[in-house]
N, C-alpha and C. Protein backbone atom coordinates (compact mmCIF):
# COMPACT_ATOMS: atom_id res chain seq x y z
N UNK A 1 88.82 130.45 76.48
CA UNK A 1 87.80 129.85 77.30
C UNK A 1 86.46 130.00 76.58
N UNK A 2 85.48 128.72 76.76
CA UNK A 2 84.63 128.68 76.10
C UNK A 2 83.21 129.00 77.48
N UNK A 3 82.35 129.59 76.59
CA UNK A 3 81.01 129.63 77.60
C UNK A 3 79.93 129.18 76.61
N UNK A 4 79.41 128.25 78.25
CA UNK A 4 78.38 127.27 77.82
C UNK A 4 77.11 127.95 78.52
N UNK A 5 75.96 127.60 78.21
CA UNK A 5 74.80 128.03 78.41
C UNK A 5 74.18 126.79 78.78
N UNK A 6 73.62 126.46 79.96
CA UNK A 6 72.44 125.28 80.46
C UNK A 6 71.54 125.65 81.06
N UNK A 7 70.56 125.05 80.80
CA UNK A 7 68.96 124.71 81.72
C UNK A 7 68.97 123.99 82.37
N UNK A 8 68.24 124.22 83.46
CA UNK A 8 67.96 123.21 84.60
C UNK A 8 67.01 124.02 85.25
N UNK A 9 66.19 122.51 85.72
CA UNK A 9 64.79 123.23 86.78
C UNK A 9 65.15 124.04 87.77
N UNK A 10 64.56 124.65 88.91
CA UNK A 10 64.59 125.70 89.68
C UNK A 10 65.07 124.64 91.19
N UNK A 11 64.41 123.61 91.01
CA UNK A 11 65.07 122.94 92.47
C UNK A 11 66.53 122.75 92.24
N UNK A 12 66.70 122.42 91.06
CA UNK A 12 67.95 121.60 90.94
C UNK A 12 69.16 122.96 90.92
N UNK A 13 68.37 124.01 90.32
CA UNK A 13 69.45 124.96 90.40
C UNK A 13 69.42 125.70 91.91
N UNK A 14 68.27 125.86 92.60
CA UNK A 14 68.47 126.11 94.34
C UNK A 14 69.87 125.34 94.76
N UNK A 15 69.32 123.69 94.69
CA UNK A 15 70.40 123.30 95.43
C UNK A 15 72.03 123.27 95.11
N UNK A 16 71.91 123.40 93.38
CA UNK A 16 73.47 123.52 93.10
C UNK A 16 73.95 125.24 94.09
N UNK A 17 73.20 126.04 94.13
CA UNK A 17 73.30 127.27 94.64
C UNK A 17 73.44 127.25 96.25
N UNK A 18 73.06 126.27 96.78
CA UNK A 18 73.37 125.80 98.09
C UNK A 18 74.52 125.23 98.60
N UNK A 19 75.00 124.57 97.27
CA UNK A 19 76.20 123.08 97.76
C UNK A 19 77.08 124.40 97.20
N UNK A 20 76.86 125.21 96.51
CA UNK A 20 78.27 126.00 95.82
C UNK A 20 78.48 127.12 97.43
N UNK A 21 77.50 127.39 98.26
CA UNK A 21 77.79 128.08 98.90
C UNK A 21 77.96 127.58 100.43
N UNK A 22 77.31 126.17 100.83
CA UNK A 22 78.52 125.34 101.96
C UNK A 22 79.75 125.16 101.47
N UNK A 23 80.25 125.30 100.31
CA UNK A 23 81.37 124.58 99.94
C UNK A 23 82.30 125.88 99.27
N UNK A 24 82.04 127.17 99.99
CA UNK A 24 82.36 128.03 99.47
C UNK A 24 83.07 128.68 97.95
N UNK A 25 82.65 128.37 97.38
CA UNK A 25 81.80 128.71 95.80
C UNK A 25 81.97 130.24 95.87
N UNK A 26 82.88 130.96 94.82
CA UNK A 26 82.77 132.36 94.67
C UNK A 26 81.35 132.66 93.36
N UNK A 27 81.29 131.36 92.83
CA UNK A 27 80.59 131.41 91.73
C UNK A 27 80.53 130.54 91.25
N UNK A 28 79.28 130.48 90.58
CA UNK A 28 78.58 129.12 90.04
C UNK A 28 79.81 128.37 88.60
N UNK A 29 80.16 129.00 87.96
CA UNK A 29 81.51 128.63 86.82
C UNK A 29 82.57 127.97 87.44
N UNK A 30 83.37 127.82 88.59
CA UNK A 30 84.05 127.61 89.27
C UNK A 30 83.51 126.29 90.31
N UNK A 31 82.39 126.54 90.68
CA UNK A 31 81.72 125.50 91.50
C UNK A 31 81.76 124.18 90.06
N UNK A 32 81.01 124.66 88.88
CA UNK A 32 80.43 123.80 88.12
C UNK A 32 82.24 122.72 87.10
N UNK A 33 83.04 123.59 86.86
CA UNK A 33 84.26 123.06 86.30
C UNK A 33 84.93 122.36 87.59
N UNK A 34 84.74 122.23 88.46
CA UNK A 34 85.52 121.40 89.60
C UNK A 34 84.19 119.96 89.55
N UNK A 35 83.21 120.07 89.49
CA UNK A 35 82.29 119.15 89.64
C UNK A 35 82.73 118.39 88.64
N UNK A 36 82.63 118.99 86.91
CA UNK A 36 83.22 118.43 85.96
C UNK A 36 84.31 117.71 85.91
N UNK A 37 85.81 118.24 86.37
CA UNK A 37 86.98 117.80 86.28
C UNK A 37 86.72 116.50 87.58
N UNK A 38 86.13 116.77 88.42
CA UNK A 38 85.85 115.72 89.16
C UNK A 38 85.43 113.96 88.42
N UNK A 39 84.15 114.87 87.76
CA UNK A 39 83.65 113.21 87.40
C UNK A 39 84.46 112.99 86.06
N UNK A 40 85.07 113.34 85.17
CA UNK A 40 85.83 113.33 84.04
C UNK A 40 86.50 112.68 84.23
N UNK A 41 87.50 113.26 85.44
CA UNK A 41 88.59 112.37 86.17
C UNK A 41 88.68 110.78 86.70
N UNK A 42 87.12 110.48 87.35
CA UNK A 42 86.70 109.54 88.14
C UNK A 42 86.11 108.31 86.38
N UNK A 43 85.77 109.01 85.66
CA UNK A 43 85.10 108.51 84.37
C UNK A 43 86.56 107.83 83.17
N UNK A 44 87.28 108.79 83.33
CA UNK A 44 88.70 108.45 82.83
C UNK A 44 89.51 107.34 83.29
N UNK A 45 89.37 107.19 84.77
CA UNK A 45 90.09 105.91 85.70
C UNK A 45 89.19 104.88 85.32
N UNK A 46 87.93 104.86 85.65
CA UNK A 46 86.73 104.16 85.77
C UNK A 46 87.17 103.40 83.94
N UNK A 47 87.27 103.80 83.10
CA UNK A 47 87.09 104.07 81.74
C UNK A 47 88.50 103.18 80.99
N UNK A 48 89.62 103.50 82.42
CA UNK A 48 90.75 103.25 81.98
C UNK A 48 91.51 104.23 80.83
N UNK A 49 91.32 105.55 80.66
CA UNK A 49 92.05 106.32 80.06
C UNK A 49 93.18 106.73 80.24
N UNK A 50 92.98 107.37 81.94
CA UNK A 50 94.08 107.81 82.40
C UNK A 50 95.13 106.47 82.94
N UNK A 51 96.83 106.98 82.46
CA UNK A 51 97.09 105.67 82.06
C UNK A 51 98.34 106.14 83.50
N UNK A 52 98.43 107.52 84.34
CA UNK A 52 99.25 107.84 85.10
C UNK A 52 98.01 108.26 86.33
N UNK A 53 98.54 108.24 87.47
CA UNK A 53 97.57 109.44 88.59
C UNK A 53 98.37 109.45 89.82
N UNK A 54 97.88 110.41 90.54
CA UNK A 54 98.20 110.02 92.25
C UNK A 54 97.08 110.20 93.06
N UNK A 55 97.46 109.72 94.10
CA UNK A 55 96.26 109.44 94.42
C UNK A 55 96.31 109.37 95.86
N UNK A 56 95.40 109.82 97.31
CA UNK A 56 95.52 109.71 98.46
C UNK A 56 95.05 108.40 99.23
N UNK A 57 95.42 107.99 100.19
CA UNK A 57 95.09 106.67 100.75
C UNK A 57 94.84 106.62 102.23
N UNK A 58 93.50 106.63 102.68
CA UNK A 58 93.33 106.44 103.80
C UNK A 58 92.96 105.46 104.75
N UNK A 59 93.12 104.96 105.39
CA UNK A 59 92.72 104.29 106.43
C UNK A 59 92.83 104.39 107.63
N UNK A 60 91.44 103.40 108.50
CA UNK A 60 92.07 102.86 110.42
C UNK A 60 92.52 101.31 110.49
N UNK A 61 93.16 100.69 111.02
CA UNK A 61 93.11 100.01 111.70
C UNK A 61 93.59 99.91 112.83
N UNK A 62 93.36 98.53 113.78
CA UNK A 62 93.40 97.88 114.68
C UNK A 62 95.07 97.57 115.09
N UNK A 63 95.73 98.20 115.90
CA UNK A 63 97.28 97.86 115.29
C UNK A 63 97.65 96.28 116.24
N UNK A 64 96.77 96.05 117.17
CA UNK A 64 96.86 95.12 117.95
C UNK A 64 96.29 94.01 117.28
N UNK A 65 95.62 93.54 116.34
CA UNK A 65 95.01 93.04 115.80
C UNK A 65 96.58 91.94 114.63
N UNK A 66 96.56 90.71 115.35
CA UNK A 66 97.61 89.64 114.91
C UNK A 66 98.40 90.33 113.41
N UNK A 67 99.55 90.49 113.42
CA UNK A 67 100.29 90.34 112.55
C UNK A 67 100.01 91.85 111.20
N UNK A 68 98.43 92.58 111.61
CA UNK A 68 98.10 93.05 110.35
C UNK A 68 98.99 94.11 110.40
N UNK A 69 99.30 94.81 110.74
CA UNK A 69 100.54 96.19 110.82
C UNK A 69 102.27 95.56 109.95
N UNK A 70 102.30 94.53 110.37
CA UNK A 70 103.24 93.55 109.11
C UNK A 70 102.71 93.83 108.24
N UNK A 71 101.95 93.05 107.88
CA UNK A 71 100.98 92.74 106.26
C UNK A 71 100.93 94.40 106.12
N UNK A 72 100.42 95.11 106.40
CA UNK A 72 100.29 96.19 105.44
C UNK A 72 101.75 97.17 105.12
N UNK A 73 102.55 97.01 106.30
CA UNK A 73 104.02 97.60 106.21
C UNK A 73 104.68 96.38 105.09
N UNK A 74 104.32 95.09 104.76
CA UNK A 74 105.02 94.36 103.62
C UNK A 74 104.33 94.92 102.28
N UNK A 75 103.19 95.19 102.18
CA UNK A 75 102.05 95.75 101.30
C UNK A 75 103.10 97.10 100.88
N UNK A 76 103.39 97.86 101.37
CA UNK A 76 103.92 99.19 101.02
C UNK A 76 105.23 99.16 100.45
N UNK A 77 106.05 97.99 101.13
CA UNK A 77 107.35 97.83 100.49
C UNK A 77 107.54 96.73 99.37
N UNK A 78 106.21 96.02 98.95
CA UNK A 78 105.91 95.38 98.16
C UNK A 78 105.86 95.95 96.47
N UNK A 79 105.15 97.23 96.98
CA UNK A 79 104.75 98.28 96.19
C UNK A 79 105.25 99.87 96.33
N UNK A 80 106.40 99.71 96.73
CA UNK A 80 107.56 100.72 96.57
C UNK A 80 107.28 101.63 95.73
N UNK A 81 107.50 101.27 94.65
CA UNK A 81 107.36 102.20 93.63
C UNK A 81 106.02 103.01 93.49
N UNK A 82 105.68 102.77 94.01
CA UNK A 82 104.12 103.98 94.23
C UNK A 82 103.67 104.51 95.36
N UNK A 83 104.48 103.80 96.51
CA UNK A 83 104.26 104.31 97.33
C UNK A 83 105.57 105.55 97.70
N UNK A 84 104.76 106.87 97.68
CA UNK A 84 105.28 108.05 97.81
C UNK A 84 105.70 108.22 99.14
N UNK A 85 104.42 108.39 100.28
CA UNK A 85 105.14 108.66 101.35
C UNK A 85 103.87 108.29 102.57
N UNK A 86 104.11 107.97 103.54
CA UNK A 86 102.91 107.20 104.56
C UNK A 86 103.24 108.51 105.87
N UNK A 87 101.91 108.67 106.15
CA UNK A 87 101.60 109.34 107.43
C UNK A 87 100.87 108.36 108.82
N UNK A 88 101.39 108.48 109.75
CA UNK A 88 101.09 107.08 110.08
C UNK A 88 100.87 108.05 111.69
N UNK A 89 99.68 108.10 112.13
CA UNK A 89 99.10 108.31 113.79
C UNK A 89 98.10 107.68 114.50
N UNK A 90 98.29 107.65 115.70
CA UNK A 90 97.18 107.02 116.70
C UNK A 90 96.44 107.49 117.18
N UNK A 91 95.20 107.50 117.12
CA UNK A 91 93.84 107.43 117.48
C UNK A 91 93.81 107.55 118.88
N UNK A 92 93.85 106.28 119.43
CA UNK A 92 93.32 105.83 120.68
C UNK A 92 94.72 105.16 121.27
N UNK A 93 94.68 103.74 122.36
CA UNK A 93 95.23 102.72 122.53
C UNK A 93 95.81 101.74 121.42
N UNK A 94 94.36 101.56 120.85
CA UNK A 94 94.18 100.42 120.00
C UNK A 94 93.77 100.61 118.07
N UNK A 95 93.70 101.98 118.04
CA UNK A 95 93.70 101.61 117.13
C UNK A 95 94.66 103.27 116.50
N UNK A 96 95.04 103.27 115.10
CA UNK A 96 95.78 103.92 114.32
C UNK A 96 94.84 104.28 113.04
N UNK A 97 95.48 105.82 112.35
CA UNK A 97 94.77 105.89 111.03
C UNK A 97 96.25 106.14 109.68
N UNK A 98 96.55 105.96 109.24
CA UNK A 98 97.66 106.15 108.09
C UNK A 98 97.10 106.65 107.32
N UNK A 99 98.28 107.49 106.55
CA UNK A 99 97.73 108.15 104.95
C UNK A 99 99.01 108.27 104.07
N UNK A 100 98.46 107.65 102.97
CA UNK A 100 99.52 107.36 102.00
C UNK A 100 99.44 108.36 100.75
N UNK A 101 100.29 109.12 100.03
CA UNK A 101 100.60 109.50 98.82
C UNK A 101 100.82 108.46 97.90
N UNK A 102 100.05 108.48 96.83
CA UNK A 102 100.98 107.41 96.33
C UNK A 102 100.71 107.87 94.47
N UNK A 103 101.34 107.53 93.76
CA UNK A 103 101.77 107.84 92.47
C UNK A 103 102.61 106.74 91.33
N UNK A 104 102.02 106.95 90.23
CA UNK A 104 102.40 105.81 89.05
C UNK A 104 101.04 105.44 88.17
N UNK A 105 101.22 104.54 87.73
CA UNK A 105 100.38 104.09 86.39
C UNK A 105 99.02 103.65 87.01
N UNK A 106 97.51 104.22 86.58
CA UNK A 106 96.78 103.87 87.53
C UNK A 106 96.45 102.26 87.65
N UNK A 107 96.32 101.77 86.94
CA UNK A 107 96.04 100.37 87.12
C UNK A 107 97.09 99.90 88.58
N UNK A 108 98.30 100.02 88.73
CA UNK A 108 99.07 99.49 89.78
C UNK A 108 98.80 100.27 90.96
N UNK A 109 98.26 101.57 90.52
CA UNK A 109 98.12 102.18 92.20
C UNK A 109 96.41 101.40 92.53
N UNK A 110 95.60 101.64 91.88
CA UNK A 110 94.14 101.18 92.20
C UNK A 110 94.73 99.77 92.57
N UNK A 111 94.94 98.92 92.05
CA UNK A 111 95.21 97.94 92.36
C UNK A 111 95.61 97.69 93.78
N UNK A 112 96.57 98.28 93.91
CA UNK A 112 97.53 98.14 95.14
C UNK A 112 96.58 99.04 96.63
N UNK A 113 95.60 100.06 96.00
CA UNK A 113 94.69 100.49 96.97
C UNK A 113 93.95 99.26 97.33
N UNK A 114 93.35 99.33 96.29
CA UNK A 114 92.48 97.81 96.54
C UNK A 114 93.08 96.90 98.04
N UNK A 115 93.88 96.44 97.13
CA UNK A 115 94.16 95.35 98.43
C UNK A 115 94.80 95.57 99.64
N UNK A 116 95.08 96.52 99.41
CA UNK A 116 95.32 96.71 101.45
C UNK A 116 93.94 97.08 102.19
N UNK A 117 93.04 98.17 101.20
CA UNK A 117 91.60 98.20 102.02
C UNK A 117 91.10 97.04 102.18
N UNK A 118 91.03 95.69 101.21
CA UNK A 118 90.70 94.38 101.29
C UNK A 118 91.61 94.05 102.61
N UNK A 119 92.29 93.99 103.01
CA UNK A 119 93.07 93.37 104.09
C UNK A 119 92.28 93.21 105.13
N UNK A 120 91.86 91.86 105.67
CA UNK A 120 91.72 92.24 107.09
C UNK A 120 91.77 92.87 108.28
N UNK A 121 90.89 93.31 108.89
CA UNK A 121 91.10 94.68 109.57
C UNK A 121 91.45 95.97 109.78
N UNK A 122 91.45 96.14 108.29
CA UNK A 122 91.70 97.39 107.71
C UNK A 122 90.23 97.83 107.83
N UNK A 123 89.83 99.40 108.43
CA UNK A 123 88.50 99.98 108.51
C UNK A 123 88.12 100.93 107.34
N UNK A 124 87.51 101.73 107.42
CA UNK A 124 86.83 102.85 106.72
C UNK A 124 88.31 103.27 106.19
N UNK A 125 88.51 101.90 105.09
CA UNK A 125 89.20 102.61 103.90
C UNK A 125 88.86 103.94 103.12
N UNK A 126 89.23 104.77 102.56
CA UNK A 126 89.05 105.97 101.73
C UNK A 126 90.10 105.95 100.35
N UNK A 127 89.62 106.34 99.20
CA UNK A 127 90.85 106.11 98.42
C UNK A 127 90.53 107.36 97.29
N UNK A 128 90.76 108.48 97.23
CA UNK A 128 90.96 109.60 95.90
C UNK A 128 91.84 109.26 95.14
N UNK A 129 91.61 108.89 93.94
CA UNK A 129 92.65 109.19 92.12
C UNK A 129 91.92 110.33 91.51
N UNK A 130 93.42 111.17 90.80
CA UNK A 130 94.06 112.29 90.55
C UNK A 130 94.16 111.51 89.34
N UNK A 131 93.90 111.87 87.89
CA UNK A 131 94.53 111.33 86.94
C UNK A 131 95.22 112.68 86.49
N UNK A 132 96.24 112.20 85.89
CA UNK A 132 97.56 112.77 85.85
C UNK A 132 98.22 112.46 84.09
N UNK A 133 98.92 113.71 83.54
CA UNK A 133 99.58 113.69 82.27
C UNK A 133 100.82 113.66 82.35
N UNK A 134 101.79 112.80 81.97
CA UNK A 134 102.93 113.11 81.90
C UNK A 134 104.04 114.03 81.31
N UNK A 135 104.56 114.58 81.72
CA UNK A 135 105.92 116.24 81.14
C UNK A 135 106.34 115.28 80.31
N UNK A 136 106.62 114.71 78.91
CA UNK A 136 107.59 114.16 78.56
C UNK A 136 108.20 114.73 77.36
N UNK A 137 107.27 116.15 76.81
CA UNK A 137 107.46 116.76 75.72
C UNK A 137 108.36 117.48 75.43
N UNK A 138 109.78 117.16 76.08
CA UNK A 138 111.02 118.11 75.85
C UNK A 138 111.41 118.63 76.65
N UNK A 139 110.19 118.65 77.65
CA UNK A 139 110.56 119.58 79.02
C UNK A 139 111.71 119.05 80.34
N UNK A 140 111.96 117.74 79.61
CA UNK A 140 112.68 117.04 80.62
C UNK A 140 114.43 117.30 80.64
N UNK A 141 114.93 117.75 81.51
CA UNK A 141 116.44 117.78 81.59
C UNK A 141 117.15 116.80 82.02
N UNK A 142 118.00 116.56 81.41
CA UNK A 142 118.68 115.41 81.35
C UNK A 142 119.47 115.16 82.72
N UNK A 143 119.37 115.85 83.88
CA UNK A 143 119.69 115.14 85.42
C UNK A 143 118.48 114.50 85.94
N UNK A 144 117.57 115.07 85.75
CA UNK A 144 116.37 114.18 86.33
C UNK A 144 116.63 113.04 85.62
N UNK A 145 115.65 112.12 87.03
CA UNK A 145 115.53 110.62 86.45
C UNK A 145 114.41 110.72 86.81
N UNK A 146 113.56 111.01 86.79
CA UNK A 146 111.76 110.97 87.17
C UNK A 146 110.99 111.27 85.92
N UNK A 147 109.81 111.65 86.38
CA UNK A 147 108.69 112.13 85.09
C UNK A 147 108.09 113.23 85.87
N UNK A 148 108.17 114.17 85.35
CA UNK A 148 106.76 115.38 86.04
C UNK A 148 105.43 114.89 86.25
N UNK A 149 104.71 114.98 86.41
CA UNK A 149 103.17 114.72 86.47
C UNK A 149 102.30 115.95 86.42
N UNK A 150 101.25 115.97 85.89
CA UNK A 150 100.24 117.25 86.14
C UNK A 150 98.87 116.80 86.12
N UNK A 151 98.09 117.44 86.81
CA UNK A 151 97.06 116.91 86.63
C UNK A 151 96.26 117.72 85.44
N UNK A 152 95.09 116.81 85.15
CA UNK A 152 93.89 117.04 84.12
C UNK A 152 93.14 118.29 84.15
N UNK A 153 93.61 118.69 83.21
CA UNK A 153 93.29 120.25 83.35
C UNK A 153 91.34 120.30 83.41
């Protein structure tokens, strides 16, 4: 492990000293490498590096609302293969929130986020990517038929 040394003004270091301690922060090294791996991560997708991830999927909608609970249940089996696993509860009467796992090559999962938050009447979409390395270095035994995944160290 390497140690780095930075400057920063006195406000800016108050408030990192604030957000590390709503966000319970044992210490500023730990607060600061999660911030990092954060935007690295987000910079890597953004960037198109990371070429695997998983990633969480949230939404509300309207379940009464014509036909859209189809469309997004065809959306998921459309896209099978990334879609891991759906959590699916109700709110109210009228409306529902789901949450999806989902995993594979990021271009097809972003993608496939994309357009169900695009869907009509889909609400306060939410969408986290995880970029992710693949086990493929020997570590694989020959009954599996999958790939390990890990995330970005």
């Amino acid at each position: 492990m390497r140690r780095l040394t930075i400057s920063i003004d006195d406000e800016l270091a108050d408030t990192f000293d604030r957000f590390m301690q709503q966000k319970g922060y044992q210490n500023r090294s730990e607060a600061f490498r999660d911030l990092l791996r954060g935007e690295l991560g987000r910079d890597s997708v953004d960037q198109g590096g990371a070429h695997h991830c998983v990633a969480a999927l949230s939404y509300v909608y309207n379940h009464h609302q014509r036909q859209l609970a189809g469309r997004l249940a065809q959306l998921q089996h459309d896209h099978h293969d990334v879609t891991v696993s759906t959590m699916h509860a109700h709110l109210d009467h009228d409306n529902c929130i789901e949450t999806m796992i989902l995993r594979g090559h990021t271009q097809e999962v972003v993608q496939f986020a994309e357009a169900l938050i695009a869907e009509k009447g889909v609400r306060h979409g939410k969408f986290n990517v995880i970029p992710v390395e693949s086990e493929t270095n020997g570590r694989e035994h020959p009954q599996h038929h999958h790939v390990h995944l890990r995330p970005h160290r």
